[in-house]
C-alpha atoms as a PDB file:
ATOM      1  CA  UNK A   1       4.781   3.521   1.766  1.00  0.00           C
ATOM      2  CA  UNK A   2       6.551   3.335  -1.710  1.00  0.00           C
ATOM      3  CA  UNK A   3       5.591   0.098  -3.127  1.00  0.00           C
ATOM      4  CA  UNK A   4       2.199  -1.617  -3.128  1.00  0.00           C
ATOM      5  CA  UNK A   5       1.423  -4.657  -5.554  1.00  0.00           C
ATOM      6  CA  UNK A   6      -2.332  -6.427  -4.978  1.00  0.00           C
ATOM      7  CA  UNK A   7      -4.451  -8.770  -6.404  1.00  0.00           C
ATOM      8  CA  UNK A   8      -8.230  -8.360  -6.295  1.00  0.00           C
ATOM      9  CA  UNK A   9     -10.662 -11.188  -6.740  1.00  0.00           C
ATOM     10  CA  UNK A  10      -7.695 -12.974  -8.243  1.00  0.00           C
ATOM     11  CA  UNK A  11      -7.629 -16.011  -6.504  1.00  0.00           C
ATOM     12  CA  UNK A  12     -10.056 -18.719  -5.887  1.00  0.00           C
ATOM     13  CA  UNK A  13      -9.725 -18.969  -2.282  1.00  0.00           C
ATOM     14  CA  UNK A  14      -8.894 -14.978  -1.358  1.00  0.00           C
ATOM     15  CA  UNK A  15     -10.352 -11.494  -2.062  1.00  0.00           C
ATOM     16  CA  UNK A  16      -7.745  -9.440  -1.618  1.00  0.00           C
ATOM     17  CA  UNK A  17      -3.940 -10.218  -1.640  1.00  0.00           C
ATOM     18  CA  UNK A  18      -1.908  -7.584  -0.600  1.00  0.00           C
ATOM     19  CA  UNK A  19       1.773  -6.791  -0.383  1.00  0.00           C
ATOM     20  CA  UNK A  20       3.425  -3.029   0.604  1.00  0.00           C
ATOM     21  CA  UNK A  21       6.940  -2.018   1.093  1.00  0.00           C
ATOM     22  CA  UNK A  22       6.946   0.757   3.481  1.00  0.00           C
ATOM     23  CA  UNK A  23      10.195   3.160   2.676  1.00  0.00           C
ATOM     24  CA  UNK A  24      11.295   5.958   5.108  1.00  0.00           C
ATOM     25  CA  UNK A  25      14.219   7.079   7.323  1.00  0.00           C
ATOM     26  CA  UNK A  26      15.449   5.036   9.731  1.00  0.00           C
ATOM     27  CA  UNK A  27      15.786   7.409  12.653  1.00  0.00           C
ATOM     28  CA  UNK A  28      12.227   8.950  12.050  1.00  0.00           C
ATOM     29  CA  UNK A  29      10.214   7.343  15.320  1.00  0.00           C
ATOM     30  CA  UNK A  30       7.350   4.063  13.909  1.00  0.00           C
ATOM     31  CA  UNK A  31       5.380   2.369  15.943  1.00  0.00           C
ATOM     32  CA  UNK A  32       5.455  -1.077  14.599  1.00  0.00           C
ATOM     33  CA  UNK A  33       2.043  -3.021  13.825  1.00  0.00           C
ATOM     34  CA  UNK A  34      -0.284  -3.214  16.765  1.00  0.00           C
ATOM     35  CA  UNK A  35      -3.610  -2.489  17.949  1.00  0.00           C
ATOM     36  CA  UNK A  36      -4.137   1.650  18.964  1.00  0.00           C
ATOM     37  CA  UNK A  37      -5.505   2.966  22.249  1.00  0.00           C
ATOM     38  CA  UNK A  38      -6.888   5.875  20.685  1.00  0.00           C
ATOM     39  CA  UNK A  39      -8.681   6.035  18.154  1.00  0.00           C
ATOM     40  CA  UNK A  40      -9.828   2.635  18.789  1.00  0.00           C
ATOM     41  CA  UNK A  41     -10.429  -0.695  16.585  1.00  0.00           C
ATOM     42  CA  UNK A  42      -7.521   0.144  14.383  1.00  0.00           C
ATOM     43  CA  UNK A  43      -4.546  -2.119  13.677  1.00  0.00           C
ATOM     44  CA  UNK A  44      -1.793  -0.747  11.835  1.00  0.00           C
ATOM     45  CA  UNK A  45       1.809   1.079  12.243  1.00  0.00           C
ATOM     46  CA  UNK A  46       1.697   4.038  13.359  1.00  0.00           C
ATOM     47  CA  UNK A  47       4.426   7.063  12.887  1.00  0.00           C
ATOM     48  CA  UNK A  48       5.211   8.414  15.867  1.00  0.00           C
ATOM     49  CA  UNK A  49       5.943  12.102  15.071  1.00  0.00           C
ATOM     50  CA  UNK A  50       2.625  12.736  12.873  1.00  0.00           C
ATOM     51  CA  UNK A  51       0.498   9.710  14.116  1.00  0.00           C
ATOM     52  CA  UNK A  52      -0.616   9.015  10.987  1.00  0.00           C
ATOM     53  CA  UNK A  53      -0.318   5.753   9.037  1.00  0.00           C
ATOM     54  CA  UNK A  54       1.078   4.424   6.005  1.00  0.00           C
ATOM     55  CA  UNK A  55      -1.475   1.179   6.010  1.00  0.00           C
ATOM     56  CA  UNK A  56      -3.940   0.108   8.122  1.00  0.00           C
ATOM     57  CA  UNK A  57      -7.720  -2.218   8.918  1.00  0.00           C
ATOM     58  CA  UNK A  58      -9.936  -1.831  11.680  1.00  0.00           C
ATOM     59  CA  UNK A  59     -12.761  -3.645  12.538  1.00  0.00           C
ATOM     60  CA  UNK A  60     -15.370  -1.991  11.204  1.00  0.00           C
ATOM     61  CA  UNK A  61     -14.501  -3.215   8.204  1.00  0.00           C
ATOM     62  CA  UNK A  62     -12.249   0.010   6.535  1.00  0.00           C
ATOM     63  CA  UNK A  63      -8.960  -0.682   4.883  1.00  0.00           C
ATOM     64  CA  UNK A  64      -6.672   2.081   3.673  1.00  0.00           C
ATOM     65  CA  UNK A  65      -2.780   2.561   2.353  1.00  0.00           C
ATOM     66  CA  UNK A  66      -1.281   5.374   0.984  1.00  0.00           C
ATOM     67  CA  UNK A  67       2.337   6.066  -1.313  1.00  0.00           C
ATOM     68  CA  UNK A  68       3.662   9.204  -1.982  1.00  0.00           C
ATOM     69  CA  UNK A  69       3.547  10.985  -5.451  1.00  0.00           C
ATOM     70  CA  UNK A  70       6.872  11.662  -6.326  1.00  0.00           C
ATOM     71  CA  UNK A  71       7.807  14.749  -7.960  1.00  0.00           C
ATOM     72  CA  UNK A  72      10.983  16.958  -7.312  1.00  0.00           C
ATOM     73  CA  UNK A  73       9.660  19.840  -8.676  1.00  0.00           C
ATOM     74  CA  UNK A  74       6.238  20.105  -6.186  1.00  0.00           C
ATOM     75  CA  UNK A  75       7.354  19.972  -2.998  1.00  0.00           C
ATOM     76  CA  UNK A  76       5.399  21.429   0.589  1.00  0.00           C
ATOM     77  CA  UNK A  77       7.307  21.886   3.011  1.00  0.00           C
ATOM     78  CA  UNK A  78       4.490  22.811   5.485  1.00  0.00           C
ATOM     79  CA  UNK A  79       1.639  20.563   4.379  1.00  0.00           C
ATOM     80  CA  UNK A  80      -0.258  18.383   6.641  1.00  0.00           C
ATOM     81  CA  UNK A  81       0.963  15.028   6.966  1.00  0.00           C
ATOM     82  CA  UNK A  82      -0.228  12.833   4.095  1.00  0.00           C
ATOM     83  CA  UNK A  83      -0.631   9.674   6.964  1.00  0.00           C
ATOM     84  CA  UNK A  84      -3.210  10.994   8.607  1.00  0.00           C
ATOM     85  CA  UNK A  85      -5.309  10.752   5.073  1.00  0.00           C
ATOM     86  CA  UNK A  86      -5.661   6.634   6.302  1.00  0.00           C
ATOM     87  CA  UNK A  87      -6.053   7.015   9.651  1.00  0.00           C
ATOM     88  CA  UNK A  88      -9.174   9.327   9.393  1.00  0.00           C
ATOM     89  CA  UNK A  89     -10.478   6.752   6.708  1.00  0.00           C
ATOM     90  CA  UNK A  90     -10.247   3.859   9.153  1.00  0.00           C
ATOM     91  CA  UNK A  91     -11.416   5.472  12.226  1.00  0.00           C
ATOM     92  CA  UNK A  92     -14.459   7.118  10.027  1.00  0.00           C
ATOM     93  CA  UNK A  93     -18.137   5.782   9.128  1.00  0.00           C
ATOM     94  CA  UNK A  94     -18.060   7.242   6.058  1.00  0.00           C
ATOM     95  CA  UNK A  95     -18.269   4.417   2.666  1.00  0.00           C
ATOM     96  CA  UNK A  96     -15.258   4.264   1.051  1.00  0.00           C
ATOM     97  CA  UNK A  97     -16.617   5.561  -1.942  1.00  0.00           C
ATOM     98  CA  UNK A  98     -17.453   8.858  -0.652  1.00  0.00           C
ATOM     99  CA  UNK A  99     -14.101   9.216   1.257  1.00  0.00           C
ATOM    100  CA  UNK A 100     -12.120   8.920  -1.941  1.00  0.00           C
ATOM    101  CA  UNK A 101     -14.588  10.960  -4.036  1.00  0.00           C
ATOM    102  CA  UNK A 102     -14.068  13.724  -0.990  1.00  0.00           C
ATOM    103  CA  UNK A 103     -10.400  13.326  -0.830  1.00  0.00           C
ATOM    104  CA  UNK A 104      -9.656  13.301  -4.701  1.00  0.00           C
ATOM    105  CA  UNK A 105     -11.069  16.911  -4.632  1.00  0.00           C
ATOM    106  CA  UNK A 106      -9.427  17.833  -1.450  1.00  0.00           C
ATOM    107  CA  UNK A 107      -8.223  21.559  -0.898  1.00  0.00           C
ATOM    108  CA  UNK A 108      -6.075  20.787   1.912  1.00  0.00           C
ATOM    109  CA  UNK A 109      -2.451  21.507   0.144  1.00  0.00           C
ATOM    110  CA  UNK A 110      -0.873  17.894   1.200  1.00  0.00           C
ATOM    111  CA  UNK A 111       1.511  16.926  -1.071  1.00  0.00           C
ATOM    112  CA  UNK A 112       0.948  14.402  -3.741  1.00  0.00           C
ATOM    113  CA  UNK A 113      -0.604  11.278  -2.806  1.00  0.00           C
ATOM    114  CA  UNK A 114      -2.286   7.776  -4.119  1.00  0.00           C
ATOM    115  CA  UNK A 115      -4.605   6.643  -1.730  1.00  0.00           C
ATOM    116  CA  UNK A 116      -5.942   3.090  -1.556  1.00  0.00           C
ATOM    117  CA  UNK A 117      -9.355   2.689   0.728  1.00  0.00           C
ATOM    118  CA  UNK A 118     -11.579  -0.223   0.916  1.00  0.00           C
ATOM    119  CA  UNK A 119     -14.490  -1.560   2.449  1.00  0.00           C
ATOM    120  CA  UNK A 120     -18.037  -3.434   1.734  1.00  0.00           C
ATOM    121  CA  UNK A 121     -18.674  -1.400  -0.974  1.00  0.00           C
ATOM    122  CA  UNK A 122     -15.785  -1.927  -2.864  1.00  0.00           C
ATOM    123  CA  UNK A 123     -11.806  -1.467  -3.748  1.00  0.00           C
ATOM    124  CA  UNK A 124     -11.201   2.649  -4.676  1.00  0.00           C
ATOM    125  CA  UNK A 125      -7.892   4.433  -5.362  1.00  0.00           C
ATOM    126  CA  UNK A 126      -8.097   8.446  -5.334  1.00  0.00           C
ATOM    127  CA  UNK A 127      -4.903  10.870  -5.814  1.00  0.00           C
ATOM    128  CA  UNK A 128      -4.602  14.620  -5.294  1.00  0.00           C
ATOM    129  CA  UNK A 129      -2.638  14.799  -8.140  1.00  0.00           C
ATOM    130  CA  UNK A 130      -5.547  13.958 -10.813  1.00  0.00           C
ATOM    131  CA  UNK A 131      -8.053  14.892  -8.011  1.00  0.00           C
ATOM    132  CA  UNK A 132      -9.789  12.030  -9.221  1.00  0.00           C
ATOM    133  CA  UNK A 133     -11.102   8.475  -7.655  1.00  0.00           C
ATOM    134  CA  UNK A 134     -11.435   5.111  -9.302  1.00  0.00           C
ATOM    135  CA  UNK A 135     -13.372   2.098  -8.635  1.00  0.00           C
ATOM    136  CA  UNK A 136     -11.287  -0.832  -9.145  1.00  0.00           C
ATOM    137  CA  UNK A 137     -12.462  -3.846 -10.462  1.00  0.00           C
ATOM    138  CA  UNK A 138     -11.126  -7.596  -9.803  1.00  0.00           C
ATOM    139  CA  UNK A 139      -7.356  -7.587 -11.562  1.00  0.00           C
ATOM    140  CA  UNK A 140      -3.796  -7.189 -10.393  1.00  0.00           C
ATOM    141  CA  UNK A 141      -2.782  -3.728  -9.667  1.00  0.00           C
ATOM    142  CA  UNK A 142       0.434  -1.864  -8.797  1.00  0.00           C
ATOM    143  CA  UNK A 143       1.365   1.085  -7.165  1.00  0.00           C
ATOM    144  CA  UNK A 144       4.434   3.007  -6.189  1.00  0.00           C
ATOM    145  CA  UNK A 145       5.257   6.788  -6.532  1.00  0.00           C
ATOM    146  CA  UNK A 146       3.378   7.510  -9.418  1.00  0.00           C
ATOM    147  CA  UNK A 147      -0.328   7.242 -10.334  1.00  0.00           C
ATOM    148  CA  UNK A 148      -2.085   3.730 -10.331  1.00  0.00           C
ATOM    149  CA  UNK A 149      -0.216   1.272 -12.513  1.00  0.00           C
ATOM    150  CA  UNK A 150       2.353   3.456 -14.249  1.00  0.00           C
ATOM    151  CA  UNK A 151       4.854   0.913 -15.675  1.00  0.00           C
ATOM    152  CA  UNK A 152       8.299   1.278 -13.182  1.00  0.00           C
ATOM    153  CA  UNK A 153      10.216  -1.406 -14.061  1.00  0.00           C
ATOM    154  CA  UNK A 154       9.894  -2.618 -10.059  1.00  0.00           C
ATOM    155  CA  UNK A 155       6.292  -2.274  -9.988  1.00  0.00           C
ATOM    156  CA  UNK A 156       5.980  -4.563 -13.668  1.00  0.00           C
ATOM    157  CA  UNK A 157       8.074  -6.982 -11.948  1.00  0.00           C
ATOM    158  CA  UNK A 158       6.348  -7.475  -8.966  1.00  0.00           C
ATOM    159  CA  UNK A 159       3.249  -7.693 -10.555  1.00  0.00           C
ATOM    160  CA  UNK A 160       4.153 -10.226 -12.513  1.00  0.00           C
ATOM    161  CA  UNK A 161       5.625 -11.783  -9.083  1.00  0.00           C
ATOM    162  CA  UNK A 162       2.135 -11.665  -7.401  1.00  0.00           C
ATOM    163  CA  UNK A 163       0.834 -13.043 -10.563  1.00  0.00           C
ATOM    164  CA  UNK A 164       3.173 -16.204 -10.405  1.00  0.00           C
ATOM    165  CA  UNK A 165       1.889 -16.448  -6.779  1.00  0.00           C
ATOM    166  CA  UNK A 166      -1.499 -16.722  -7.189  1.00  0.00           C
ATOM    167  CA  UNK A 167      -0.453 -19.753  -8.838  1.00  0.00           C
ATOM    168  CA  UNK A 168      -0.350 -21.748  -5.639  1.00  0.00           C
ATOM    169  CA  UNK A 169      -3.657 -22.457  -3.843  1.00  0.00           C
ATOM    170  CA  UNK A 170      -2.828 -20.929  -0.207  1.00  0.00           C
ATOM    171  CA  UNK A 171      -0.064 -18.601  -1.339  1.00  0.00           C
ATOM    172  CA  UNK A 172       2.769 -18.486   1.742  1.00  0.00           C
ATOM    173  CA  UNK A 173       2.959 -14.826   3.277  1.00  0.00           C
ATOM    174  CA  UNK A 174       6.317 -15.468   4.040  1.00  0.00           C
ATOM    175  CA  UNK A 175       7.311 -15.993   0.136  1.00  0.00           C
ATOM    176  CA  UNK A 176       5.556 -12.791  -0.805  1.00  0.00           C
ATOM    177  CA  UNK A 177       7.362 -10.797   2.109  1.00  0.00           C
ATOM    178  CA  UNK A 178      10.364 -12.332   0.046  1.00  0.00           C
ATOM    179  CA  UNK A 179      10.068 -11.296  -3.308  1.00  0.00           C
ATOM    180  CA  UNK A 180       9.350  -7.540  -2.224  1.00  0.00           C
ATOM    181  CA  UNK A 181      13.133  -7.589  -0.696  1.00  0.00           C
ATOM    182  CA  UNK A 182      14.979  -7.685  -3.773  1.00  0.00           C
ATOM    183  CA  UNK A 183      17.610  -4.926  -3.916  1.00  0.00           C
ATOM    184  CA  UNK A 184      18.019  -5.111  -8.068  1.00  0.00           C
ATOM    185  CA  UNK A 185      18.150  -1.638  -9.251  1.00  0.00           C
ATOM    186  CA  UNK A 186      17.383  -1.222 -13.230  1.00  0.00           C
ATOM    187  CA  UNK A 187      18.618   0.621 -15.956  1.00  0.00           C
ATOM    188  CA  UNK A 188      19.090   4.225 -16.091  1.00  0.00           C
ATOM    189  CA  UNK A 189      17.362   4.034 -19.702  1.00  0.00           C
ATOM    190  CA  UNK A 190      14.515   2.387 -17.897  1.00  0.00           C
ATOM    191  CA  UNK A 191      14.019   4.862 -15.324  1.00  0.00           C
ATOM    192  CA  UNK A 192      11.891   7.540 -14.467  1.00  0.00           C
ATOM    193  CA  UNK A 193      12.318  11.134 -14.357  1.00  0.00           C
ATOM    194  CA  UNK A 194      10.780  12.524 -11.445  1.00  0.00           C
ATOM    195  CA  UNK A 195      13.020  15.525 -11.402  1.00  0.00           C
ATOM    196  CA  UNK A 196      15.435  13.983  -8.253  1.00  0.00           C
ATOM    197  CA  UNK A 197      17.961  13.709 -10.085  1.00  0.00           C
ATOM    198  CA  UNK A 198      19.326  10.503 -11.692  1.00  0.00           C
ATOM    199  CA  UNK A 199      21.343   9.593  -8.356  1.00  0.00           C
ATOM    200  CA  UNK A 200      18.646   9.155  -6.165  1.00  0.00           C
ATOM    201  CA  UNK A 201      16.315   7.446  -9.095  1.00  0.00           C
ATOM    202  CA  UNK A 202      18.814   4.960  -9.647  1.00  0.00           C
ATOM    203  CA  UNK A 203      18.468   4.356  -5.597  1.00  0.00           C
ATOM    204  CA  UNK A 204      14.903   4.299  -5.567  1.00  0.00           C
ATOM    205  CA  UNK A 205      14.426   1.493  -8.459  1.00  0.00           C
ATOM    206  CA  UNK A 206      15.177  -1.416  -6.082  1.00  0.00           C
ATOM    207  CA  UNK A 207      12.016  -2.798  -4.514  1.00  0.00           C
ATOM    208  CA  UNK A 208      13.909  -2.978  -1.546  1.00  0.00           C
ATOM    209  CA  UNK A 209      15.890  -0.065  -0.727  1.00  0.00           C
ATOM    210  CA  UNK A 210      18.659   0.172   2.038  1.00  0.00           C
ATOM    211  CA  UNK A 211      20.878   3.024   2.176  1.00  0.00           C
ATOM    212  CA  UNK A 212      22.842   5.013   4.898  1.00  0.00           C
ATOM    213  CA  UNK A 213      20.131   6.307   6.584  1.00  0.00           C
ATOM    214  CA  UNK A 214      16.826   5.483   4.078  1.00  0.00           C
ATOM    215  CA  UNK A 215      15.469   2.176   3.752  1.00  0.00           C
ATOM    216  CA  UNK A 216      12.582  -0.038   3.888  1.00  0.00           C
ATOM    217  CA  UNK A 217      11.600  -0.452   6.963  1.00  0.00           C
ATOM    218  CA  UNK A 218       8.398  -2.905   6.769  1.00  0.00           C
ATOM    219  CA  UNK A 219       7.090  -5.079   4.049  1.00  0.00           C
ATOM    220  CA  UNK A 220       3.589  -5.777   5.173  1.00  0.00           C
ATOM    221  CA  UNK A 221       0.857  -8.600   3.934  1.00  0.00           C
ATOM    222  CA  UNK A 222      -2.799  -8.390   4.066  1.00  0.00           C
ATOM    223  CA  UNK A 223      -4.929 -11.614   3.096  1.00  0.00           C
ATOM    224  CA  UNK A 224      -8.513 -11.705   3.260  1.00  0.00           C
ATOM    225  CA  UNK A 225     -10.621 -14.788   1.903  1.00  0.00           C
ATOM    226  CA  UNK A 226     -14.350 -14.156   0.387  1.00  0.00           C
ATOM    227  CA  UNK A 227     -15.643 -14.657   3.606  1.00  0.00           C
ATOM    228  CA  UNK A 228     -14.105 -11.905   5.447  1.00  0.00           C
ATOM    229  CA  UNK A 229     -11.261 -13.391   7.437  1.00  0.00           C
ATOM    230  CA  UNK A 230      -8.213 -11.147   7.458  1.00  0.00           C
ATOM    231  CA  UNK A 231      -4.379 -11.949   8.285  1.00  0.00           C
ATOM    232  CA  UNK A 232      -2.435  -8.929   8.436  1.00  0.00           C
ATOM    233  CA  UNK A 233       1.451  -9.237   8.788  1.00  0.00           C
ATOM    234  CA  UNK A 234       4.532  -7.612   8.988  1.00  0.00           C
ATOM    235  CA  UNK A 235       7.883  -7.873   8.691  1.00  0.00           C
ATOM    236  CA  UNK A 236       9.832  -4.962  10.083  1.00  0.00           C
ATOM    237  CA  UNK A 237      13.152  -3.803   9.225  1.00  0.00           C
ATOM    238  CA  UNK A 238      16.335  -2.086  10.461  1.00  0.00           C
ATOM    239  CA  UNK A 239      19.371  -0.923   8.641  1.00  0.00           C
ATOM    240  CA  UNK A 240      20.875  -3.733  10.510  1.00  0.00           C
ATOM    241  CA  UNK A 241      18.221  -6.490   8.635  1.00  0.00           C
ATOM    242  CA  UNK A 242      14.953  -8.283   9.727  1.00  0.00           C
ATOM    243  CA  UNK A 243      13.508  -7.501  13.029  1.00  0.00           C
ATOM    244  CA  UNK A 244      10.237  -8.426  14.393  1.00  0.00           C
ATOM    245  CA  UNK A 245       7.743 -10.293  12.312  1.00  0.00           C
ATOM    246  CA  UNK A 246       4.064  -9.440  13.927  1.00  0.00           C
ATOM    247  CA  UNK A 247       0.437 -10.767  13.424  1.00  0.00           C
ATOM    248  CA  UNK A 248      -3.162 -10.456  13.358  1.00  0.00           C
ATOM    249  CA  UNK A 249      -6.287 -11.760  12.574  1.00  0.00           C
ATOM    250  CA  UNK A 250      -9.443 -10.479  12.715  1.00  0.00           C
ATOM    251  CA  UNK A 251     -13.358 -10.938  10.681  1.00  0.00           C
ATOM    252  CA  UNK A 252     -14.626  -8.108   8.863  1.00  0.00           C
ATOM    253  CA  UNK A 253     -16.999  -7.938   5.581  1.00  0.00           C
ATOM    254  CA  UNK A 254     -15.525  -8.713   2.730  1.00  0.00           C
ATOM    255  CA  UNK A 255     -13.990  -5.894   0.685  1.00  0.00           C
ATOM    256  CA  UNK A 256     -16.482  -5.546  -2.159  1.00  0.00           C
ATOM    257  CA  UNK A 257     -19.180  -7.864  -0.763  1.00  0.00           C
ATOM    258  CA  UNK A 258     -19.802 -11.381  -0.949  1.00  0.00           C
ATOM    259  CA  UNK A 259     -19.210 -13.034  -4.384  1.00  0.00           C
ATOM    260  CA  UNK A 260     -17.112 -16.087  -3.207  1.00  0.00           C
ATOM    261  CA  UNK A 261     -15.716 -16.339  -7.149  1.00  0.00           C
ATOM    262  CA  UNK A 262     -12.861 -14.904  -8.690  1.00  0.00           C
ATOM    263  CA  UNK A 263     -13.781 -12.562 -11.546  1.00  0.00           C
ATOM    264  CA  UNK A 264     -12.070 -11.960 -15.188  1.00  0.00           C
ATOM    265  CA  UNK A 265      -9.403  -9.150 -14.666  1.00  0.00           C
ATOM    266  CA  UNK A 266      -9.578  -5.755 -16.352  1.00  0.00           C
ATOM    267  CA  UNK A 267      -7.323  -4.581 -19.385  1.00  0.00           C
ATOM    268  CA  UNK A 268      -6.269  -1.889 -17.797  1.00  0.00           C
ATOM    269  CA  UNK A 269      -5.125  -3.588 -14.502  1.00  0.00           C
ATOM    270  CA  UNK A 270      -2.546  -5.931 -16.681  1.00  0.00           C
END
């Protein structure tokens, strides 16, 4: 997952709004969206050669996504797969809380990672790379391959694109799936240096990305009103183009609890 925009408390009719652009290679093996056998209650992708996840719910109420921290320079070949950080989060009993407080502070040598889990208790984000967790309060946040809200030019602009959304009163998943597949690439004055080398920044700045054998290969939704009910979808990709759009629905708690109000947003969410 390499692109995550989301609105919390936001909107006078939903909790969360959620929008992710998964980017990987197209001939690694991915289980599109679906319910799992094993462990069971979980709905999410699934990638076949680590069975981990990129973004997930189940029904006990646990939602989790993760992006990779991008940096050229700290690289592990041999650590564990950073997918199976949100599929032991959803399939746990644990708060969410105490998973990202735990995982923050993690010795496990994974490489680096921004980890998004949710539940009753409220909306966290933890990373390795500050070993550090954060309890996020109602606002509109972004996230790519950098820490929580660092200002990439596609991350500012789809924020501002969810922003413009919440404008309507029952914003259309299939407009939001939209704006995340916009191919612009910015600036090389604009970009960051992750130390990869100005090539493959320039081919990363797109929201959408589709090269020879890299791309986007799922932009996936998650909408959940103050009273718990949840539509996950997603739209799955090829090199080819569009593929199968998939859907589910399913009542959990509320992430955060009951409050049934949108809140003021925090400064530092923008």
């Amino acid at each position: 997952m390499c692109l995550i925009v989301f609105a919390y408390k936001q909107h006078p009719e939903y909790n969360l709004i959620l929008v992710a652009n998964r980017d990987e290679q197209y001939e690694r093996p991915t289980q599109s969206l679906h319910i799992w056998d094993s462990p069971t209650g979980i709905i999410a992708g699934r990638d076949s050669l680590q069975s981990g996840t990129w973004l997930g719910i189940a029904h006990n109420g646990h939602f989790s996504a993760i992006t990779n921290h991008r940096n050229g320079l700290h690289i592990r070949s041999t650590s564990r797969s950073r997918g199976l950080l949100t599929t032991e989060f959803l399939n746990s009993s644990v708060s969410a809380q105490h998973y990202a407080d735990e995982i923050s502070q993690t010795s496990v040598p994974y490489n680096g990672f921004n980890l998004i889990v949710a539940d009753s208790s409220g909306l966290y984000h933890a990373s390795n790379v500050t070993k550090e967790y954060q309890y996020l309060r109602s606002g509109i946040y972004g996230l790519s391959n950098a820490l929580l809200d660092t200002d990439w030019p596609k991350t500012r602009q789809q924020k501002q694109r969810l922003k413009d959304a919440l404008q309507a009163h029952n914003p259309n998943p299939q407009t939001l799936i939209e704006m995340m597949a916009d191919p612009q690439r910015y600036p090389d004055e604009t970009l960051p240096d992750t130390h990869v080398g100005i090539e493959i920044e320039r081919a990363l700045s797109s929201s959408f990305i589709q090269l020879e054998s890299y791309g986007t290969r799922a932009t996936t939704v998650v909408m959940q009103d103050y009273h718990g009910r949840t539509r996950i979808i997603e739209q799955n990709y090829t090199a080819a183009g569009k593929a199968e759009l998939i859907e589910y629905e399913l009542q959990i708690e509320p992430f955060g609890g009951i409050t049934g109000q949108t809140e003021p947003a925090t400064e530092s969410a923008g």
